[in-house]
Protein backbone atom coordinates (compact mmCIF):
# COMPACT_ATOMS: atom_id res chain seq x y z
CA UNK A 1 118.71 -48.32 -100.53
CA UNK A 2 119.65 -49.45 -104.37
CA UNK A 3 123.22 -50.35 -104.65
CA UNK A 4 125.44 -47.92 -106.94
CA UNK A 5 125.70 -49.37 -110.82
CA UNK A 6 128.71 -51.40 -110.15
CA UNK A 7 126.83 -52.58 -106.65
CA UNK A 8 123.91 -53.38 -108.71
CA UNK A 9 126.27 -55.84 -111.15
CA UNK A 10 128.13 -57.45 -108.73
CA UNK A 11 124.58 -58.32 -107.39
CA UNK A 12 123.31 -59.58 -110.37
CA UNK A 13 126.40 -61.69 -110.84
CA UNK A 14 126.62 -62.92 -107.37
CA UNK A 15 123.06 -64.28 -107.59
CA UNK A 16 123.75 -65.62 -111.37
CA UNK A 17 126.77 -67.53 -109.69
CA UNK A 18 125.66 -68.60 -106.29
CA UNK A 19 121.98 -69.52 -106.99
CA UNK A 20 122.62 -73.01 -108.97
CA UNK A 21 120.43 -75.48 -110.26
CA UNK A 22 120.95 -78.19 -107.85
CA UNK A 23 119.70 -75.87 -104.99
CA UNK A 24 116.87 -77.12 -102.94
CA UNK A 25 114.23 -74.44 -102.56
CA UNK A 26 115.34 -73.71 -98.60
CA UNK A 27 118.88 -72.89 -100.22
CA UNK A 28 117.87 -71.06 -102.58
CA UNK A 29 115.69 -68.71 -99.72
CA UNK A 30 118.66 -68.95 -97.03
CA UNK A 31 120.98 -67.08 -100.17
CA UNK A 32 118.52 -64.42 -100.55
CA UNK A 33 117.85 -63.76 -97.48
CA UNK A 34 121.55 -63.46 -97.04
CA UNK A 35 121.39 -60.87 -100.41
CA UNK A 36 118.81 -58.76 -99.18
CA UNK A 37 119.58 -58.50 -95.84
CA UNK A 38 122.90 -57.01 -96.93
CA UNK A 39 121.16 -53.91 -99.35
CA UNK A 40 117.75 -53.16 -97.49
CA UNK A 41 116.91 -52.31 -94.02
CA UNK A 42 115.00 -56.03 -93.58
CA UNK A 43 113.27 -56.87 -91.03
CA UNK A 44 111.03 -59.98 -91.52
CA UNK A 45 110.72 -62.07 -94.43
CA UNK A 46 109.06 -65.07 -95.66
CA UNK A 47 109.69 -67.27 -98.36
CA UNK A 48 107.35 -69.57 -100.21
CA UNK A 49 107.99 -71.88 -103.30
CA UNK A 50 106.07 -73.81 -105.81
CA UNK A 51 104.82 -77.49 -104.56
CA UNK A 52 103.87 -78.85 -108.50
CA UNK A 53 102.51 -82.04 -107.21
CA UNK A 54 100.08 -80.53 -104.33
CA UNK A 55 99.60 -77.37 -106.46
CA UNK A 56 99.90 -75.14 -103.47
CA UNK A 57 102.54 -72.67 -102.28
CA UNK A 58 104.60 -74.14 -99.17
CA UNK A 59 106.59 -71.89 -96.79
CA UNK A 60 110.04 -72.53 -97.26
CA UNK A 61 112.18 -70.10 -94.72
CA UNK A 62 111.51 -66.74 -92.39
CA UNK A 63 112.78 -64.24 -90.28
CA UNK A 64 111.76 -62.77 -87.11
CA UNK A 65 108.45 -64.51 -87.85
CA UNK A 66 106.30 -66.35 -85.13
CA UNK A 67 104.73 -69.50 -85.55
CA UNK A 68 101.43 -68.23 -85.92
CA UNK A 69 102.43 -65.69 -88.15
CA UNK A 70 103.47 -68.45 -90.47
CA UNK A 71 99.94 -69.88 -90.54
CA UNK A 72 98.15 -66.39 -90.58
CA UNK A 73 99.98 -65.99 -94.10
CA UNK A 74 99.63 -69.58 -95.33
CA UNK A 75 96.12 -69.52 -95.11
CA UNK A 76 95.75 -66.09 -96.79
CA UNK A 77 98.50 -66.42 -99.72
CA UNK A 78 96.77 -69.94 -100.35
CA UNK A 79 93.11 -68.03 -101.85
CA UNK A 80 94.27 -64.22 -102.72
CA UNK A 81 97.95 -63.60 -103.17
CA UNK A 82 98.68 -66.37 -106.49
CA UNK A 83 96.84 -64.23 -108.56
CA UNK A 84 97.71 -61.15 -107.61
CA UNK A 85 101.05 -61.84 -108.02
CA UNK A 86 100.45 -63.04 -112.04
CA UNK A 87 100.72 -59.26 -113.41
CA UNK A 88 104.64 -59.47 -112.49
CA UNK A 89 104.67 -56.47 -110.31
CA UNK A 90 105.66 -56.22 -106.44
CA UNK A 91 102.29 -56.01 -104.04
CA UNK A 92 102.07 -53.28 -101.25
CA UNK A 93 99.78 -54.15 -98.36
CA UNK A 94 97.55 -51.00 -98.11
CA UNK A 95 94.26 -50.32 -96.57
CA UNK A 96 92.69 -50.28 -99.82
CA UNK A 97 94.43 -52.93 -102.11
CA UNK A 98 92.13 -54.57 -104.38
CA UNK A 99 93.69 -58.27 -103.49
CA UNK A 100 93.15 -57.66 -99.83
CA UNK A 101 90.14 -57.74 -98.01
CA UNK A 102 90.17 -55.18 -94.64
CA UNK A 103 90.77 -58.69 -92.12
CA UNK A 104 93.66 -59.34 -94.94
CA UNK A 105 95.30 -55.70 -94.15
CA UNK A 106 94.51 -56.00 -90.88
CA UNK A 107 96.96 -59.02 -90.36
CA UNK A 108 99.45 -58.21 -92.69
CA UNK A 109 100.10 -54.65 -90.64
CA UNK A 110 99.96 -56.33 -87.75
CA UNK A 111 102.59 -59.11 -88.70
CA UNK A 112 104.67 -56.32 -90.21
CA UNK A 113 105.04 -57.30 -93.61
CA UNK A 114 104.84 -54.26 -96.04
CA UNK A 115 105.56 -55.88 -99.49
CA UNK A 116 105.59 -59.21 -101.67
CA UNK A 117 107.71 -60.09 -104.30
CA UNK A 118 106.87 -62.75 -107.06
CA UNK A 119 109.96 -65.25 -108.46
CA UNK A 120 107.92 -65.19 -112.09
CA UNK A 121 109.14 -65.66 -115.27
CA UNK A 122 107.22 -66.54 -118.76
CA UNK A 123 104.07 -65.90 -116.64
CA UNK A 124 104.95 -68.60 -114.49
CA UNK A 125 104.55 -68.17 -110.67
CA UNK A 126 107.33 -70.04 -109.19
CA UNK A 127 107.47 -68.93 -105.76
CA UNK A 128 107.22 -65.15 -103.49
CA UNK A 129 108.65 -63.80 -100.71
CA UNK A 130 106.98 -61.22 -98.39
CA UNK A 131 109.39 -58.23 -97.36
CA UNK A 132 108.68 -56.82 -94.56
CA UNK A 133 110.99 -52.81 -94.08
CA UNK A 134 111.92 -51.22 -90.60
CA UNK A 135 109.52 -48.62 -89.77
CA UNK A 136 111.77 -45.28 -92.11
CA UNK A 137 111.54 -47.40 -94.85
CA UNK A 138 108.17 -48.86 -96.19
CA UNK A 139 108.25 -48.23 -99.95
CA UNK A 140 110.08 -48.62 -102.60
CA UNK A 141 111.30 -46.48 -104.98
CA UNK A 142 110.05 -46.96 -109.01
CA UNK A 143 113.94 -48.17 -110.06
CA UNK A 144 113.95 -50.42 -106.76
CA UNK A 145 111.28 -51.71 -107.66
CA UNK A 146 112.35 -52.55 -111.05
CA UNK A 147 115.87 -53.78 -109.34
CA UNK A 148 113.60 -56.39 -106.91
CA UNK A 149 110.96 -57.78 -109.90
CA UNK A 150 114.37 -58.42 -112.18
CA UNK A 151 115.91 -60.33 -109.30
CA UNK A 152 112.40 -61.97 -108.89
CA UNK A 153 112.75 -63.26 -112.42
CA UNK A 154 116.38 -64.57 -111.66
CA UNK A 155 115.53 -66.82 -108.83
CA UNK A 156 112.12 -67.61 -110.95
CA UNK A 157 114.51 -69.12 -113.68
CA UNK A 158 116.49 -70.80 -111.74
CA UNK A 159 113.90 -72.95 -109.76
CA UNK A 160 112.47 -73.68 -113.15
CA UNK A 161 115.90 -74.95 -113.94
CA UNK A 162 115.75 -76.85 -110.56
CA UNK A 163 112.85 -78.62 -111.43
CA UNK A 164 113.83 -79.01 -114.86
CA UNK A 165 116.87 -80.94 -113.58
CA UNK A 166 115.37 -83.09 -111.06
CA UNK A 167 112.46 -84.18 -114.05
CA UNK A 168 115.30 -85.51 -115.71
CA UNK A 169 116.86 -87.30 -113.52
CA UNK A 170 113.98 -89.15 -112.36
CA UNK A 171 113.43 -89.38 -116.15
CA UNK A 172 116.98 -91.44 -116.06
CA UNK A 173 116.21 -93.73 -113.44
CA UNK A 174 113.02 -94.53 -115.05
CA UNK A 175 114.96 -95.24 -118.69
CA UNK A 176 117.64 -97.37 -116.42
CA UNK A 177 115.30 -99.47 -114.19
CA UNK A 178 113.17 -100.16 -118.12
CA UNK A 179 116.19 -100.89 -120.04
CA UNK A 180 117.02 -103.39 -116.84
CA UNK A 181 114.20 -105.27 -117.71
CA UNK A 182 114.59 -105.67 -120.75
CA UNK A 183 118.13 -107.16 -119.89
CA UNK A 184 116.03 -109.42 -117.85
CA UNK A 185 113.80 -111.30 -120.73
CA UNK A 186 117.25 -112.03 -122.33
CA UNK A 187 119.06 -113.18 -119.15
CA UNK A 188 115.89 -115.42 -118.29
CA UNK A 189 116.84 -118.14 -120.61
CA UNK A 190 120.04 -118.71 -119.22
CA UNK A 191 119.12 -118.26 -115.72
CA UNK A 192 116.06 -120.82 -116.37
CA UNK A 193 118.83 -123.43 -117.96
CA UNK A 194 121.61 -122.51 -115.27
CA UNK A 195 119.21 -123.70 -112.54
CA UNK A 196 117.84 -127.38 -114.48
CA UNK A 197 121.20 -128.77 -114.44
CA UNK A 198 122.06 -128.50 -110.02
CA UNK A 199 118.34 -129.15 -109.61
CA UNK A 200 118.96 -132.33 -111.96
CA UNK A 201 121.43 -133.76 -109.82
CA UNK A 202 119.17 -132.20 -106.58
CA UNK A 203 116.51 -134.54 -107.77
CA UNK A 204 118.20 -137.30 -108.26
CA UNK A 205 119.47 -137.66 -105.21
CA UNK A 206 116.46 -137.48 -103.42
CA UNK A 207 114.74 -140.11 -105.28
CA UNK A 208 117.70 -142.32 -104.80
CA UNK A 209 118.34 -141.48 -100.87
CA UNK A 210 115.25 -144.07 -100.10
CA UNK A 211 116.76 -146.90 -102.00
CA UNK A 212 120.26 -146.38 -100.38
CA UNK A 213 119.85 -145.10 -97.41
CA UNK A 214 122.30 -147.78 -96.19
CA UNK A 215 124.92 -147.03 -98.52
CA UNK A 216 127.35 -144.43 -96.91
CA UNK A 217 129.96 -143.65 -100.15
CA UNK A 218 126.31 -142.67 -101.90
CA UNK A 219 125.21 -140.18 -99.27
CA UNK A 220 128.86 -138.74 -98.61
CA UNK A 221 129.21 -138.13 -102.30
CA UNK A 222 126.06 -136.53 -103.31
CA UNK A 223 125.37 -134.53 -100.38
CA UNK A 224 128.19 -132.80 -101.32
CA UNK A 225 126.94 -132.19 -104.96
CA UNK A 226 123.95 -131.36 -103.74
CA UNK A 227 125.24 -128.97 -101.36
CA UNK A 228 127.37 -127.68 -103.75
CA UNK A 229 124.20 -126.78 -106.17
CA UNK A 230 122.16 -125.87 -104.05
CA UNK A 231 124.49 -122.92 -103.36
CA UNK A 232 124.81 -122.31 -107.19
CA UNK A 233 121.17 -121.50 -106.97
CA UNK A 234 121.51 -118.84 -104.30
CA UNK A 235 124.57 -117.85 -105.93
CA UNK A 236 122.45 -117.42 -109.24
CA UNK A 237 119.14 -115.77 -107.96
CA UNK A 238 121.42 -113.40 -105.93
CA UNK A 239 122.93 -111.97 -109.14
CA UNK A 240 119.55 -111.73 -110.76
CA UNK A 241 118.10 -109.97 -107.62
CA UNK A 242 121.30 -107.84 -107.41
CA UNK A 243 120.93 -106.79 -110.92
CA UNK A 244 117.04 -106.24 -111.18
CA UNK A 245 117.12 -103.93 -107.90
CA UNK A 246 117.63 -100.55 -109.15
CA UNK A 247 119.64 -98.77 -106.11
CA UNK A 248 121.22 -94.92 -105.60
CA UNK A 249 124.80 -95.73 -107.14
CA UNK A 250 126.91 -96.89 -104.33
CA UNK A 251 130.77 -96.69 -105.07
CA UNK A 252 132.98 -99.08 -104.03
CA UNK A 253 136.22 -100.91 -104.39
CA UNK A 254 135.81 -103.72 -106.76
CA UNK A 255 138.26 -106.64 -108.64
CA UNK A 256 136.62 -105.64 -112.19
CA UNK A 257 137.63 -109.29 -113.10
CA UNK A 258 135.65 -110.57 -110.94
CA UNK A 259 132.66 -108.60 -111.69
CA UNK A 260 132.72 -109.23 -115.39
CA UNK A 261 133.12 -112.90 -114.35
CA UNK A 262 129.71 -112.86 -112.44
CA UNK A 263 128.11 -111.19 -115.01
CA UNK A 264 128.87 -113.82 -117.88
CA UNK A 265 127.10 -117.16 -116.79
CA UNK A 266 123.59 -116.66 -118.20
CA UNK A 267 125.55 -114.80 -121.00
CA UNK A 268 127.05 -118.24 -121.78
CA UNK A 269 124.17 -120.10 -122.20
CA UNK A 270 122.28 -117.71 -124.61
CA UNK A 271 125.59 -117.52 -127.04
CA UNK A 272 125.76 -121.48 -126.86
CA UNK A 273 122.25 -120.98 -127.77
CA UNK A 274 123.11 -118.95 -130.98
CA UNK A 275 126.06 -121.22 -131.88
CA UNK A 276 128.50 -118.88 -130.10
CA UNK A 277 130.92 -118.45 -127.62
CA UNK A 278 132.73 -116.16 -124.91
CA UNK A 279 136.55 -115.83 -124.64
CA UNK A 280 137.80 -114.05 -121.79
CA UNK A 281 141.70 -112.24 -121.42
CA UNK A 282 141.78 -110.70 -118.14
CA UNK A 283 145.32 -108.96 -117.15
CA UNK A 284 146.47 -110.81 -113.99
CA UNK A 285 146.65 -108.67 -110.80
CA UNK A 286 144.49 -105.94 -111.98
CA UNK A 287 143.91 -103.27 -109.55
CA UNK A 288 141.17 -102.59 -107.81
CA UNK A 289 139.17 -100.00 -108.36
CA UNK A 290 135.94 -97.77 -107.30
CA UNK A 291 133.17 -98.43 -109.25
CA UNK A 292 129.25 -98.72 -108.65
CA UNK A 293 129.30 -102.93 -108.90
CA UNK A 294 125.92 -102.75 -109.93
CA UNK A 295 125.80 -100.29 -112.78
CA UNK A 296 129.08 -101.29 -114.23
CA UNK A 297 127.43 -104.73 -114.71
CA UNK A 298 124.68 -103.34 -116.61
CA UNK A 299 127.04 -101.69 -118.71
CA UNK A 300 128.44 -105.14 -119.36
CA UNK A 301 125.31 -106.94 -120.21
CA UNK A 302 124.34 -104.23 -122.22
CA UNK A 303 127.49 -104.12 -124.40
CA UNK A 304 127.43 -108.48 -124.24
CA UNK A 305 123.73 -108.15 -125.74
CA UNK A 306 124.64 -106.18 -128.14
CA UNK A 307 127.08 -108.26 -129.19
CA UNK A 308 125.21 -111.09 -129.42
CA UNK A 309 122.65 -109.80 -131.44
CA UNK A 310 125.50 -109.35 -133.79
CA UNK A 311 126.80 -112.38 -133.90
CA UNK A 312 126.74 -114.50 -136.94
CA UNK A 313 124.42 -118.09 -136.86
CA UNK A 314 127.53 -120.10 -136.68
CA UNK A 315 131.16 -119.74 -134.95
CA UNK A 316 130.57 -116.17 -133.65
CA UNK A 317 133.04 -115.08 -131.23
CA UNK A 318 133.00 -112.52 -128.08
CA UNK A 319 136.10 -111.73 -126.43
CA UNK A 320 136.64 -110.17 -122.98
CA UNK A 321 139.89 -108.84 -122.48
CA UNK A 322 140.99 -106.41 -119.42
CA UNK A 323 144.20 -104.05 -119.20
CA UNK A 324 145.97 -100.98 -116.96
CA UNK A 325 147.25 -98.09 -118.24
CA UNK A 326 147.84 -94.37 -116.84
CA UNK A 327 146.35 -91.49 -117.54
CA UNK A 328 146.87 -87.38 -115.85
CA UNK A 329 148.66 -89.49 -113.06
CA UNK A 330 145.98 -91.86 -112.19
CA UNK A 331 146.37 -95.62 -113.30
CA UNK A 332 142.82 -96.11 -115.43
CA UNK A 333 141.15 -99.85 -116.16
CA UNK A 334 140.21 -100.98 -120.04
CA UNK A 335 137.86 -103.64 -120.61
CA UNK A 336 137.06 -104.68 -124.37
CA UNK A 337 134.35 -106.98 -125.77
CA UNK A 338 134.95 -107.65 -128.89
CA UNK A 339 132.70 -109.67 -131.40
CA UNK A 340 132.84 -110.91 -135.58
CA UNK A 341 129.66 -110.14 -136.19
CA UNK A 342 127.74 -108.10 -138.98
CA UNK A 343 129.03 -104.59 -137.87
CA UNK A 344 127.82 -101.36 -137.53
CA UNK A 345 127.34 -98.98 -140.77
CA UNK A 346 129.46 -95.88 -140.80
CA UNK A 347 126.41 -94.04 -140.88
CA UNK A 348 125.44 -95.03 -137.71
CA UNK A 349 128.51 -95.01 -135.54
CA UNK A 350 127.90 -91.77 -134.43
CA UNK A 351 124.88 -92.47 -133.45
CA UNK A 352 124.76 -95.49 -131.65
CA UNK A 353 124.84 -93.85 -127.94
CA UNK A 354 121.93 -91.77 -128.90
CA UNK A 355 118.40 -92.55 -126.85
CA UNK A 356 116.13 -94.27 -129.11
CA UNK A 357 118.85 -94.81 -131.52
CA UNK A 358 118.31 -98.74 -132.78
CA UNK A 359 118.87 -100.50 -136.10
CA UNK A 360 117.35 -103.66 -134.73
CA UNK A 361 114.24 -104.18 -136.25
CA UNK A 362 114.67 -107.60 -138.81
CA UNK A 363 113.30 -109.50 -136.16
CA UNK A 364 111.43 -110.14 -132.89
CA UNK A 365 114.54 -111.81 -131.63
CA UNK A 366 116.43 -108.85 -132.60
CA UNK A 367 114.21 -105.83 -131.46
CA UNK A 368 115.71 -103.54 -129.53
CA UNK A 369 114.64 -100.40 -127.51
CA UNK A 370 117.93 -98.20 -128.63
CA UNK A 371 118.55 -97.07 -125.10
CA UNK A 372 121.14 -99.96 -123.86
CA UNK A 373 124.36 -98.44 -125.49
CA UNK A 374 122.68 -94.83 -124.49
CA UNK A 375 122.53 -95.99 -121.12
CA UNK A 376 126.19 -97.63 -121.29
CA UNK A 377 127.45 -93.86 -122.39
CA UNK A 378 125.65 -92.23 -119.59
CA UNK A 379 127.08 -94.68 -116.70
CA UNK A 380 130.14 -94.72 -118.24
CA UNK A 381 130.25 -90.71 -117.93
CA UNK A 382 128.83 -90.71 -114.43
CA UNK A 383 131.84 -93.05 -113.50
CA UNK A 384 134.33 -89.95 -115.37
CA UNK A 385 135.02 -92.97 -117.87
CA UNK A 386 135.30 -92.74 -121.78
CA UNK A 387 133.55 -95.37 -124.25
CA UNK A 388 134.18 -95.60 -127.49
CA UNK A 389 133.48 -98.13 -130.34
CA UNK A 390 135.55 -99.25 -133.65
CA UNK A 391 133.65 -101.12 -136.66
CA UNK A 392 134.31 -102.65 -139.63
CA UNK A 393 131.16 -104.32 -141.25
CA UNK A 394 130.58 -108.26 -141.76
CA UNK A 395 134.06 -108.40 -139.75
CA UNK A 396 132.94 -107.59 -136.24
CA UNK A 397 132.79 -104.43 -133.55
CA UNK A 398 135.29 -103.28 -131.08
CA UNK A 399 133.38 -101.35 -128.03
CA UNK A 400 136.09 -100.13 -125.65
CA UNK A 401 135.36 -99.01 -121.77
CA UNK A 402 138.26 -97.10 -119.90
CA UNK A 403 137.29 -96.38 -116.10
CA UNK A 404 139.43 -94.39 -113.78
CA UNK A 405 140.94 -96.03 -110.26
CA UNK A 406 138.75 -93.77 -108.34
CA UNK A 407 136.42 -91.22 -110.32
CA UNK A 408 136.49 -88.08 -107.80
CA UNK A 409 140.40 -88.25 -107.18
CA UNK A 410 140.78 -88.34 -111.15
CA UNK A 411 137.73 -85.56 -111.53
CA UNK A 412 139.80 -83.10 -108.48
CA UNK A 413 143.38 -84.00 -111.12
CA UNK A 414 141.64 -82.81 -114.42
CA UNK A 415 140.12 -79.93 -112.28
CA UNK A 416 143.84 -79.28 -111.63
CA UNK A 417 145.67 -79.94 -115.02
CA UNK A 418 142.82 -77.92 -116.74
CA UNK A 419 144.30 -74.93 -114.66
CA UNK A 420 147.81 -75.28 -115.44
């Protein structure tokens, strides 16, 4: 039944390469099944997989089993098979196995299942399978055996890898939706001033509409204004909403103008605030391009904090600027904000996009989590941009974002020019 040497390493390989970390558990036991099917005489087989959060083993996939065979073996792997399997050794179903009681034999022979095999590695129990042989072949032979516990360990790995993987990215969306909040104390300022001046005029207007109720050039005139700010509001709790709504990133074709445009109003206020100001260069008729609207905002209010903690108390500057160039055939976007404020250290220039990495700590007003430029890098990537920063200190900071028209046509040209 054991595949030749060479067989046996093209196995190995071919479950190396096809059994990825970004499987879901049912993939992962539909390519196996596939595997084994192909170099023993399998009949039925049933796959189970570790459920961490219910701390149970959940059926997964099977073949040529019956509905209530499926239960039968739930409710018997669920109080004797875990621990059985913990040695790291494959489990025959005999009359007088230790780990089975005689009703345990009983069902196993009659569901046809001759053997389980544990996915363990670092004395981990990740997941099993239960093997069941056509009726020539019901053991195993001592280097088979060997063969199946070393694949075991394989697929064991890689669903730790699995998990591993889906930890962190859960572990991303929880550092993204914090550092979002944090954005939020600084935007609140400006969003609380950007809202007094429409509902100034609001208010006014009402208390004068009882006085001059008769006078028509009065009502025609500020019912428009108050029209007018009253969608200003909307307009403004929209973008807050919009940008304190974490979401799945959702591509789509965007005028990046525009976007930085929306995104520098409460911006405004709070470098007014600090005796500064914003100047904006965008490049007339820049193309559109696919972006996620909402993350590629937070990497602009990120990068506009950052400069505005830098700024110095009087006549600091931040400049916007936008530009096109090409790049591996595909026309890319550039956006700089630029600011003369205290700098950043040599030192610390290579660090600056790592988590955790802050040198804000003079003051409450200038505390900082160190994961906003961390989290610029990482949306940045995930958008197959580049970021990259120039410094020169008490003269100012340069932080430069390039983003590609589309990021999977660019990602399938690299693919390609990496080839040539």
């Amino acid at each position: 039944m054991l595949p030749d040497p060479i067989g046996v390493s093209h196995l190995f390989v071919e479950i190396a390469r096809t059994l990825t970390p970004e499987l879901t558990d049912r993939q992962i036991a539909e390519i196996l099944l596939k595997i084994f099917s192909r170099w023993m005489p399998l009949q039925k087989a049933a796959f189970f997989f570790l459920n961490e959060e219910k701390e149970r083993f959940d059926f997964q996939l099977g073949q040529k089993l019956a509905e209530s065979d499926i239960k039968n073996q739930e409710k018997l792997l669920q109080f004797t098979l875990p621990e059985a399997f913990r040695p790291g050794k494959l489990l025959f179903f005999q009359p007088n196995s230790k780990f089975l009681s005689p009703e345990g034999w009983a069902l196993f022979k009659e569901i046809g299942i001759h053997a389980g095999l544990p996915f363990l590695t670092r004395g981990k129990l990740t997941g099993y399978v239960f093997i069941g042989l056509d009726s020539e072949k019901t053991q195993f032979k001592r280097e088979e055996e060997e063969f199946l516990l070393l694949i075991g360990e394989q697929v064991a790995i890689t669903i730790e890898s699995n998990r591993m993987a889906q930890a962190l990215k859960k572990s991303k969306v929880l550092v993204r939706r914090t550092d979002r909040l944090k954005s939020l104390e600084t935007i609140a300022g400006g969003m609380a001033h950007e809202i007094r001046n429409p509902l100034t005029s609001i208010k006014t207007f009402v208390e004068l509409a009882g006085e001059r109720r008769e006078d028509a050039d009065f009502f025609n005139s500020f019912s428009k204004v108050a029209r007018e700010d009253i969608g200003r509001i909307e307009r403004i709790i929209r973008e807050v909403l919009d940008y304190s709504r974490y979401m799945e990133p959702i591509f789509t074709e965007e005028d990046l103008n525009e976007v930085i445009q929306t995104t520098l109003p409460f911006m405004i206020v709070e470098a007014s605030k600090r005796g500064g100001k914003f100047i904006t260069e965008y490049q007339k008729d820049l193309p559109r391009i696919v972006i996620d609207r909402q993350q590629i905002k937070q990497v602009l209010l990120n990068l506009f904090i950052n400069a505005l903690d830098a700024l110095p108390p009087s006549d600091g500057i931040i400049k916007v600027k936008t530009s096109q160039f090409n790049k591996k055939e595909t026309y890319w976007v550039r956006i700089i904000v630029e600011d003369n404020g205290i700098g950043i250290p040599p030192e610390n220039l290579e660090n600056i996009f790592d988590p955790f990495f802050t040198t804000k700590h003079e003051s409450k007003e200038r505390e900082g989590t160190g994961l906003g430029l961390a989290i610029v890098h990482q949306i940045v990537q995930d958008h197959r941009g580049e970021v990259d920063v120039k410094s020169t200190l008490n003269l100012g900071t340069i932080f430069s974002v390039d983003l590609p028209s589309d990021p999977m046509i660019y990602e399938r040209r690299k693919g390609r020019h990496s080839k040539n």
